[in-house]
PDB file of N, CA and C in Angstrom:
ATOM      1  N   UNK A   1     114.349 117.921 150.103  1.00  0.00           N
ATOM      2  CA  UNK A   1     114.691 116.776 149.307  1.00  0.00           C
ATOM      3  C   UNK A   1     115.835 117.111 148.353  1.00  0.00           C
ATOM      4  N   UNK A   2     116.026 118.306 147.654  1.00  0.00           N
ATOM      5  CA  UNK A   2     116.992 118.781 147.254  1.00  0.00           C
ATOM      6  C   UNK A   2     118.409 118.649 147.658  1.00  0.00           C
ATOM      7  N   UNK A   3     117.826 118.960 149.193  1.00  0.00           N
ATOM      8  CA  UNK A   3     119.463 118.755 149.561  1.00  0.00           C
ATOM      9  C   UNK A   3     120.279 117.680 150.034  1.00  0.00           C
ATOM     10  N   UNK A   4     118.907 116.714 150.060  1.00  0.00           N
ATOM     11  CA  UNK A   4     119.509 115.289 150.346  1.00  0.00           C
ATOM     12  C   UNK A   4     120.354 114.945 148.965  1.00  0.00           C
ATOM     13  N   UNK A   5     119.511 114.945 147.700  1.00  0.00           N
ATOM     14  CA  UNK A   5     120.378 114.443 146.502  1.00  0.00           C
ATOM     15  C   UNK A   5     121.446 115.162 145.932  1.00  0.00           C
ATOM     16  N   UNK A   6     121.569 116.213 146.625  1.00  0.00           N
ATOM     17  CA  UNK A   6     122.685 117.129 145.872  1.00  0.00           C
ATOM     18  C   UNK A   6     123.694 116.058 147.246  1.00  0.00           C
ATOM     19  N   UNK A   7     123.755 115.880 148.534  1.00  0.00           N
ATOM     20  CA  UNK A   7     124.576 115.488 149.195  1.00  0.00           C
ATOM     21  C   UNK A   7     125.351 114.502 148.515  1.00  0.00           C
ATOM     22  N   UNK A   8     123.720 113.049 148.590  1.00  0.00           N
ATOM     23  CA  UNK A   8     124.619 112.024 147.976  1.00  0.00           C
ATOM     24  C   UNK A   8     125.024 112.040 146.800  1.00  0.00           C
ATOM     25  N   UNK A   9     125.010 113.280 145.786  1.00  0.00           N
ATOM     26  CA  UNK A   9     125.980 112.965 144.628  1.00  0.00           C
ATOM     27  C   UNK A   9     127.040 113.774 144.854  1.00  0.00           C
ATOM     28  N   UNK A  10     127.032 114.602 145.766  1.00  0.00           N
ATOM     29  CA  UNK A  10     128.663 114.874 146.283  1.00  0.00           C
ATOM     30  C   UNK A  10     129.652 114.003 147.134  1.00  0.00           C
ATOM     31  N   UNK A  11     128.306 112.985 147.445  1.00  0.00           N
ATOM     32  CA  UNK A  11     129.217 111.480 148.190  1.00  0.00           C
ATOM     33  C   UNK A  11     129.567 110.401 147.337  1.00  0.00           C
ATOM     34  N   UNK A  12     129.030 110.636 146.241  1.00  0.00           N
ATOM     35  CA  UNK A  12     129.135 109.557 145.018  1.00  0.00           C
ATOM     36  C   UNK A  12     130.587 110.327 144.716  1.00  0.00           C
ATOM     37  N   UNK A  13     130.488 110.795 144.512  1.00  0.00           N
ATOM     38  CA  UNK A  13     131.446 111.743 143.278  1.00  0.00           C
ATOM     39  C   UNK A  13     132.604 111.327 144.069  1.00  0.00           C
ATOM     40  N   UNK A  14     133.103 111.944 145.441  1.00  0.00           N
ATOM     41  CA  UNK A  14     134.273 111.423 146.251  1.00  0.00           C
ATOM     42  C   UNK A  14     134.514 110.489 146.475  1.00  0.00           C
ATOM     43  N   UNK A  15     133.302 109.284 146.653  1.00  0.00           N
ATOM     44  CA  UNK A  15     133.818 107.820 146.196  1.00  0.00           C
ATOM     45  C   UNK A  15     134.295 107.746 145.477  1.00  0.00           C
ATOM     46  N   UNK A  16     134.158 107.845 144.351  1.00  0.00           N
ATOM     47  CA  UNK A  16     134.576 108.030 143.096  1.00  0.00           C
ATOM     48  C   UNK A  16     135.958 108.096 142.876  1.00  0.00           C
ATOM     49  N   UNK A  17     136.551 109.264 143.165  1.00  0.00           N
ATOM     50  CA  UNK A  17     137.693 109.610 143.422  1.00  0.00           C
ATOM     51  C   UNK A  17     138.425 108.706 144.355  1.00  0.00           C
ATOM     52  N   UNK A  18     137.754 108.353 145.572  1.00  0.00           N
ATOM     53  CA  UNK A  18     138.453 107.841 146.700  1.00  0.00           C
ATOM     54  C   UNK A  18     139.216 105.926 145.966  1.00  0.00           C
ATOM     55  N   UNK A  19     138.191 106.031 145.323  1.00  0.00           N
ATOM     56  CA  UNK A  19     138.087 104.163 145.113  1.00  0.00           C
ATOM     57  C   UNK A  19     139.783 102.947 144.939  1.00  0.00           C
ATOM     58  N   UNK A  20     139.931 104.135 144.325  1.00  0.00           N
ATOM     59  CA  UNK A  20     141.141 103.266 143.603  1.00  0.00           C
ATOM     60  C   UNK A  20     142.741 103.775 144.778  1.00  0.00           C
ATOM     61  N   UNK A  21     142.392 104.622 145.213  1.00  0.00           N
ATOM     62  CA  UNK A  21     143.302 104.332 146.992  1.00  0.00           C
ATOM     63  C   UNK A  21     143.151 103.185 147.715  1.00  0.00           C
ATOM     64  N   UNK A  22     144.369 102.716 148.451  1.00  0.00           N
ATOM     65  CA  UNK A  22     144.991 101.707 149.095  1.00  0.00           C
ATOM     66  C   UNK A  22     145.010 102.936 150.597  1.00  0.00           C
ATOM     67  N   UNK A  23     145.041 102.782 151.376  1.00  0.00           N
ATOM     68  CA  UNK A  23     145.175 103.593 152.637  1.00  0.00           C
ATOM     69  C   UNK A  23     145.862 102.162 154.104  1.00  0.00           C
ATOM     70  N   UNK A  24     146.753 103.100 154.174  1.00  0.00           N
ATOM     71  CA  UNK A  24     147.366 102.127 155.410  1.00  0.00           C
ATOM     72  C   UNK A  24     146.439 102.149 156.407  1.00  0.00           C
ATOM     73  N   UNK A  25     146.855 101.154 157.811  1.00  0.00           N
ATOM     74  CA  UNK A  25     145.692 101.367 158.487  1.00  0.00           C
ATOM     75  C   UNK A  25     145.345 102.323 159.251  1.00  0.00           C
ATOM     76  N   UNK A  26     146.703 103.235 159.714  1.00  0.00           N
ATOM     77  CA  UNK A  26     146.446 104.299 160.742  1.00  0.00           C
ATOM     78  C   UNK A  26     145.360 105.307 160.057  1.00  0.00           C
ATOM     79  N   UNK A  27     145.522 105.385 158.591  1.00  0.00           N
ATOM     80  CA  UNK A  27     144.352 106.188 158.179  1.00  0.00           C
ATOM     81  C   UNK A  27     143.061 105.532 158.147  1.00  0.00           C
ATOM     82  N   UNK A  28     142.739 104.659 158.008  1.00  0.00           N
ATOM     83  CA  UNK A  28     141.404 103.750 158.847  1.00  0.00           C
ATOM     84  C   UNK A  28     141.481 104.352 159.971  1.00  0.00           C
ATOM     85  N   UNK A  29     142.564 104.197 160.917  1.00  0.00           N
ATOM     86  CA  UNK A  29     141.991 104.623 162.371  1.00  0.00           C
ATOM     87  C   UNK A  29     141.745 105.904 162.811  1.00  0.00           C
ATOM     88  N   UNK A  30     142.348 106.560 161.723  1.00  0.00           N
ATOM     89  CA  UNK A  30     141.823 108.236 161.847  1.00  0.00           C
ATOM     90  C   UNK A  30     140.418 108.432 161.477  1.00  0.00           C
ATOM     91  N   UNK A  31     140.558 107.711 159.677  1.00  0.00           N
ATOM     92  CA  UNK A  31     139.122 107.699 159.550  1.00  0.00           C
ATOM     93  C   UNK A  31     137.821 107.046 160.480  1.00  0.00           C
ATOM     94  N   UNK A  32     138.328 106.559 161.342  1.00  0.00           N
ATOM     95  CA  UNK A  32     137.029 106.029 162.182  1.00  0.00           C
ATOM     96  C   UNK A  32     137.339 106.707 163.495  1.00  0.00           C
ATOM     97  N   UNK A  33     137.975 107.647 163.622  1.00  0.00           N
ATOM     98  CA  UNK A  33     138.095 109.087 164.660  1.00  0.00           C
ATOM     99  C   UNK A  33     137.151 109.789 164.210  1.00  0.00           C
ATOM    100  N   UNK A  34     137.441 110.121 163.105  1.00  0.00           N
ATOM    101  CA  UNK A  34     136.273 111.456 162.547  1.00  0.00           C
ATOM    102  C   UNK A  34     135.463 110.819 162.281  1.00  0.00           C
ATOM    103  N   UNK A  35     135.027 109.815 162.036  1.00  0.00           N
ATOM    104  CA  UNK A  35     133.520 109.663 162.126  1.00  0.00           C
ATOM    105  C   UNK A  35     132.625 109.186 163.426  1.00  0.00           C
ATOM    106  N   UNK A  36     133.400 109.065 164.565  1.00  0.00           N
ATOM    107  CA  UNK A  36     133.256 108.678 165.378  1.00  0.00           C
ATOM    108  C   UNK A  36     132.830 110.031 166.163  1.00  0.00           C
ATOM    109  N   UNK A  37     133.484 110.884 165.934  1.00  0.00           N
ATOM    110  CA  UNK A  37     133.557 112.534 166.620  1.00  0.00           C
ATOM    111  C   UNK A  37     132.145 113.061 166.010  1.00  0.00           C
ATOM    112  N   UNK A  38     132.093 112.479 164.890  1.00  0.00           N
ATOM    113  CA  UNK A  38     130.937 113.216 163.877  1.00  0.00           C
ATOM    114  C   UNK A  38     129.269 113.000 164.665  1.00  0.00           C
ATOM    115  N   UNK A  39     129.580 111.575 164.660  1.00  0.00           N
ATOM    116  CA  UNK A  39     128.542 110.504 165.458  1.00  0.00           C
ATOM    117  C   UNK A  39     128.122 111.340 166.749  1.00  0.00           C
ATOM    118  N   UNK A  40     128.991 111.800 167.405  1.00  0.00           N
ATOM    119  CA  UNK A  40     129.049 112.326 168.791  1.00  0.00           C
ATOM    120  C   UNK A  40     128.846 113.599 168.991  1.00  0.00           C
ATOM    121  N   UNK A  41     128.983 114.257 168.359  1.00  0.00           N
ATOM    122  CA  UNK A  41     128.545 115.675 167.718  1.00  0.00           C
ATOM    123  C   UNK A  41     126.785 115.639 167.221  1.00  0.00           C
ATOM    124  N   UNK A  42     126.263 114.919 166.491  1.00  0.00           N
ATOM    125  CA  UNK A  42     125.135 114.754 166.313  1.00  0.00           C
ATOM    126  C   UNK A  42     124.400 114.423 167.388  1.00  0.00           C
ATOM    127  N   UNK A  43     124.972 113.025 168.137  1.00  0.00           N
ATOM    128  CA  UNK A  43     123.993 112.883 169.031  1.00  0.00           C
ATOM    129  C   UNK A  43     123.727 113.894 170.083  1.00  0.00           C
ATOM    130  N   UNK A  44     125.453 114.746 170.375  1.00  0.00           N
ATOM    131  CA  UNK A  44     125.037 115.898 171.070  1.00  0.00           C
ATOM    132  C   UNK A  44     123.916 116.585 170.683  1.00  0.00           C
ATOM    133  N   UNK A  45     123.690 117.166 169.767  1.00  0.00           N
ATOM    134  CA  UNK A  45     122.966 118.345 169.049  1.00  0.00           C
ATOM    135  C   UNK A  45     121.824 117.581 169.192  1.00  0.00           C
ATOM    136  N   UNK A  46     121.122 116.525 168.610  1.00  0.00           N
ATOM    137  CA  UNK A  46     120.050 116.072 168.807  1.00  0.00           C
ATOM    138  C   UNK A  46     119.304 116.123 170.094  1.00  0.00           C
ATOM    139  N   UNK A  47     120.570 115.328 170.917  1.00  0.00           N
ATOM    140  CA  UNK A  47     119.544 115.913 172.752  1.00  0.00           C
ATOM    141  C   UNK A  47     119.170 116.653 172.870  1.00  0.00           C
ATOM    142  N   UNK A  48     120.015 117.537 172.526  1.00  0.00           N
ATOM    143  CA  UNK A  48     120.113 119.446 173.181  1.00  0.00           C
ATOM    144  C   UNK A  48     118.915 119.195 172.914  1.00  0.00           C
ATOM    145  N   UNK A  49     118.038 119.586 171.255  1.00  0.00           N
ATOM    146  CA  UNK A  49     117.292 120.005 170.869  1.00  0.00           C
ATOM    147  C   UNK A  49     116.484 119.297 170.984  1.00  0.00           C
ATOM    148  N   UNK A  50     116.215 117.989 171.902  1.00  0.00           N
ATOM    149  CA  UNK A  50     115.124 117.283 172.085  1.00  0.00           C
ATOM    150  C   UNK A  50     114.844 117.455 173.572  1.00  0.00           C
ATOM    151  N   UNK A  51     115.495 117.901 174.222  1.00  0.00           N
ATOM    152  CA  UNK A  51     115.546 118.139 175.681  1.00  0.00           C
ATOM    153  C   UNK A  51     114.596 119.262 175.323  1.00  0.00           C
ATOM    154  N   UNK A  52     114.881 120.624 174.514  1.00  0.00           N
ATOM    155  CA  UNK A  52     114.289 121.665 174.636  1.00  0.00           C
ATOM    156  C   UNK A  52     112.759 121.331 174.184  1.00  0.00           C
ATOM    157  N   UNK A  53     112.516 120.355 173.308  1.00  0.00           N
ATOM    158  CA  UNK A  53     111.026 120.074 173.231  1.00  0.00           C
ATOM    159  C   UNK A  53     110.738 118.846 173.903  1.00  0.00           C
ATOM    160  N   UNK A  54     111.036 118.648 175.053  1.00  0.00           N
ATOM    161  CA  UNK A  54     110.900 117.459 175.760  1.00  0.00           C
ATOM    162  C   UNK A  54     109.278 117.046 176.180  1.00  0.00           C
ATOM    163  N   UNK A  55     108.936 117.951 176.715  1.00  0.00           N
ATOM    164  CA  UNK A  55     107.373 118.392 176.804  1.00  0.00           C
ATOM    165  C   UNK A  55     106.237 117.776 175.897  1.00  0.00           C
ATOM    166  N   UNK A  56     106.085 118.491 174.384  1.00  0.00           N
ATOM    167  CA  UNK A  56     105.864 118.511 173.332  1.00  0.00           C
ATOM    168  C   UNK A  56     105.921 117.099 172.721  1.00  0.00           C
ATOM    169  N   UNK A  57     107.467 116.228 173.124  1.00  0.00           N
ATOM    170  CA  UNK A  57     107.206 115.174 172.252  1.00  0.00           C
ATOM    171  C   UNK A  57     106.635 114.285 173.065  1.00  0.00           C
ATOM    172  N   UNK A  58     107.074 114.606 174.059  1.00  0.00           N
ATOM    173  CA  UNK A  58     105.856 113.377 175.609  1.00  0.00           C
ATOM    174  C   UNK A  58     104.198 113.596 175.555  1.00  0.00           C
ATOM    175  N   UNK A  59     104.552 114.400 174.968  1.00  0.00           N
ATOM    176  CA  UNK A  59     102.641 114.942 174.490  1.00  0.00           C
ATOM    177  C   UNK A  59     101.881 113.667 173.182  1.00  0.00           C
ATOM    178  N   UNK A  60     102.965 114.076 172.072  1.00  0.00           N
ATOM    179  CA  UNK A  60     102.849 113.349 170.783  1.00  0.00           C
ATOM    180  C   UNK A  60     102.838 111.893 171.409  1.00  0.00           C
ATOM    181  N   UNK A  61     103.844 111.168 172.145  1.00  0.00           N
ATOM    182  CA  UNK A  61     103.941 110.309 172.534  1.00  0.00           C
ATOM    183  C   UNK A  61     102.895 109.260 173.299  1.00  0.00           C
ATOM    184  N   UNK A  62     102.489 110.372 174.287  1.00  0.00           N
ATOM    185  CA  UNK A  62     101.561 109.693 175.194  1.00  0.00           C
ATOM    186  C   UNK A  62     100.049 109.676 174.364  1.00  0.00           C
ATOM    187  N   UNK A  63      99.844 110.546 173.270  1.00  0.00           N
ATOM    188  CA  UNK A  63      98.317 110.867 172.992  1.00  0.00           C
ATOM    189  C   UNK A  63      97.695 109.260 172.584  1.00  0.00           C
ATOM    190  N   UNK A  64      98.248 108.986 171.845  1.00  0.00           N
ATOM    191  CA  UNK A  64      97.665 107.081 171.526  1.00  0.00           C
ATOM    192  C   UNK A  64      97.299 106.796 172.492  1.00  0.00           C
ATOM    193  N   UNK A  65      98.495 106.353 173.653  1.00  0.00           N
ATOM    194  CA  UNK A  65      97.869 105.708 174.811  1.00  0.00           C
ATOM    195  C   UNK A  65      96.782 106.039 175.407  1.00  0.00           C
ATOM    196  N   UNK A  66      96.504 107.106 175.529  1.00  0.00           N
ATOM    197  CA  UNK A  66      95.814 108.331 176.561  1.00  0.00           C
ATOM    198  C   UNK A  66      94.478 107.774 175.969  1.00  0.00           C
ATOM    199  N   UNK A  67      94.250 107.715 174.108  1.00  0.00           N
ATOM    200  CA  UNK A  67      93.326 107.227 174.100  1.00  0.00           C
ATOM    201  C   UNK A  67      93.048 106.136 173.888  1.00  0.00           C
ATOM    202  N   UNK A  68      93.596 105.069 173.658  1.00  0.00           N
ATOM    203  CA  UNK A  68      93.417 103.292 174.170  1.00  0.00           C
ATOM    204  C   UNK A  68      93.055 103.574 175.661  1.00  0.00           C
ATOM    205  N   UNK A  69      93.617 104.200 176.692  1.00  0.00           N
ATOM    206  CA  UNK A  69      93.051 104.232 178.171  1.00  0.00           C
ATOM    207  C   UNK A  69      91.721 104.704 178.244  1.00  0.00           C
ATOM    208  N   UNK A  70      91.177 106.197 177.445  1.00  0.00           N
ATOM    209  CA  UNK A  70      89.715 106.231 177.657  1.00  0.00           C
ATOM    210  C   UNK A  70      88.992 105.649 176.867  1.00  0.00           C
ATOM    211  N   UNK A  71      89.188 104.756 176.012  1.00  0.00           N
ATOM    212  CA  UNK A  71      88.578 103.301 175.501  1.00  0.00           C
ATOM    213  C   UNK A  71      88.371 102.598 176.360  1.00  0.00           C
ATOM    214  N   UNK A  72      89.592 102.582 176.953  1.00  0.00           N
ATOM    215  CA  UNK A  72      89.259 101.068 178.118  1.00  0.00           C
ATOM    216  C   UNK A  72      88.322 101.438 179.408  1.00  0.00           C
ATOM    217  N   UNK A  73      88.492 103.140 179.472  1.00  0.00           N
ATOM    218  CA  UNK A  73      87.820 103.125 180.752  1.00  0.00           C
ATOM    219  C   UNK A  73      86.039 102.860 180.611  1.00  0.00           C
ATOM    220  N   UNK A  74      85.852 103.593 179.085  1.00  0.00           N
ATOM    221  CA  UNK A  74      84.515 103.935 178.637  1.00  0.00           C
ATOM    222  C   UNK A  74      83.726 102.507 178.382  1.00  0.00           C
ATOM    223  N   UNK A  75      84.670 101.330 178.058  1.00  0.00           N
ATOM    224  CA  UNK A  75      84.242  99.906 177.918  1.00  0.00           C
ATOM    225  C   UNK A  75      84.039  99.446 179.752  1.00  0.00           C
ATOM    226  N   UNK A  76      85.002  99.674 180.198  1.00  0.00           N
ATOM    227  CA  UNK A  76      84.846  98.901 181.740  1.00  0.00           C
ATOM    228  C   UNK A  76      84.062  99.760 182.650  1.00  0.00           C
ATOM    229  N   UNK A  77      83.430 100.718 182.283  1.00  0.00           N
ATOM    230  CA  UNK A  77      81.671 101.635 183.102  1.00  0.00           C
ATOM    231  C   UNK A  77      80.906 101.060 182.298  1.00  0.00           C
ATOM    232  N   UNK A  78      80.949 100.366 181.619  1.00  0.00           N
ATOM    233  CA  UNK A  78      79.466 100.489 180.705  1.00  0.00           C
ATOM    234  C   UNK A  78      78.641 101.710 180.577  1.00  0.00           C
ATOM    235  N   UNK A  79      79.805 102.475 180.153  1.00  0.00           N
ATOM    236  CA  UNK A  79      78.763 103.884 179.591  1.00  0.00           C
ATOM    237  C   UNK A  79      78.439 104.566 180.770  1.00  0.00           C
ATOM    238  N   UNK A  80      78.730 104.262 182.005  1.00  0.00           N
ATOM    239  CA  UNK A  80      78.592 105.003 183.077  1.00  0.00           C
ATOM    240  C   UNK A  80      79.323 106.114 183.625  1.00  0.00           C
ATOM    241  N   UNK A  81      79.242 107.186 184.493  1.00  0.00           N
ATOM    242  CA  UNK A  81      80.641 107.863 184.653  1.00  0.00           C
ATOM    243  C   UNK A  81      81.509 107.558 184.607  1.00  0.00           C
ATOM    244  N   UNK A  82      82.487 108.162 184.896  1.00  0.00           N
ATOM    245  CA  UNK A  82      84.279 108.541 184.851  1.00  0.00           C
ATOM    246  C   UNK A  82      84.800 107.415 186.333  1.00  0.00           C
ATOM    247  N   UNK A  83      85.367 106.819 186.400  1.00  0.00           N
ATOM    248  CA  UNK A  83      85.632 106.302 187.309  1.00  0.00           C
ATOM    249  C   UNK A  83      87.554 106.773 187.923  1.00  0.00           C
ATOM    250  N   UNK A  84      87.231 107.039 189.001  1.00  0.00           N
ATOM    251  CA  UNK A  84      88.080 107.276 189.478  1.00  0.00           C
ATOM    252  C   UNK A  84      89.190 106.616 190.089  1.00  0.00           C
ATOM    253  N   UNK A  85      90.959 107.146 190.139  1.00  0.00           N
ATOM    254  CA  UNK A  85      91.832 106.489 190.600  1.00  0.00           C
ATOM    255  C   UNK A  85      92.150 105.358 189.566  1.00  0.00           C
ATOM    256  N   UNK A  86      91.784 105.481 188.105  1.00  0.00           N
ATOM    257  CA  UNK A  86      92.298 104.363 187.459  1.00  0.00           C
ATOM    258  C   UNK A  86      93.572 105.295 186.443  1.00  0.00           C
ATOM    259  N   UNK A  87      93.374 105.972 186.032  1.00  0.00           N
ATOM    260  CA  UNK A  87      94.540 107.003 185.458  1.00  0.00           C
ATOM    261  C   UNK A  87      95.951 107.321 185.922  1.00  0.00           C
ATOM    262  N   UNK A  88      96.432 106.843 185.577  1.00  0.00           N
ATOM    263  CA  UNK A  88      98.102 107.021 186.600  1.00  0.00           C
ATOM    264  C   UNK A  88      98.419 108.467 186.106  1.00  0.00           C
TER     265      UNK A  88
END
């Protein structure tokens, strides 16, 4: 949490500074290069590292369902065994 608020008051602060600039537009269009590159850079890095726990989060993911399904199965036996071929 620290380092979130130290960020945005180093983003305040360069607003700050920035505010009272006029910028033609090619620097708009640079500036929306680099942030565009930035954007794309993250989402890289994010896959990567979600690919590598791909497993793991399909785990987290599926566990709810998994159990709404043995709810439903345990309601539609009436308390009877496991019924088979309903589990995809």
């Amino acid at each position: 949490m620290f380092f979130l608020k130290h960020i945005f008051r180093l983003r305040e602060k360069w607003q700050i500074q920035r505010d009272d600039e006029e910028k033609p537009f090619l620097e708009h269009l640079d500036d929306l290069r680099t942030m565009l590159l930035r954007m794309a850079l993250c989402l890289t890095v994010s896959t990567i590292l979600c690919a590598g726990f791909a497993s793991n989060l399909m785990d987290i993911l599926r566990r709810p369902v998994n159990q709404v399904w043995d709810m439903f199965e345990e309601s539609a036996d009436g308390g009877g065994g496991p019924r088979k071929g309903l589990r995809p």
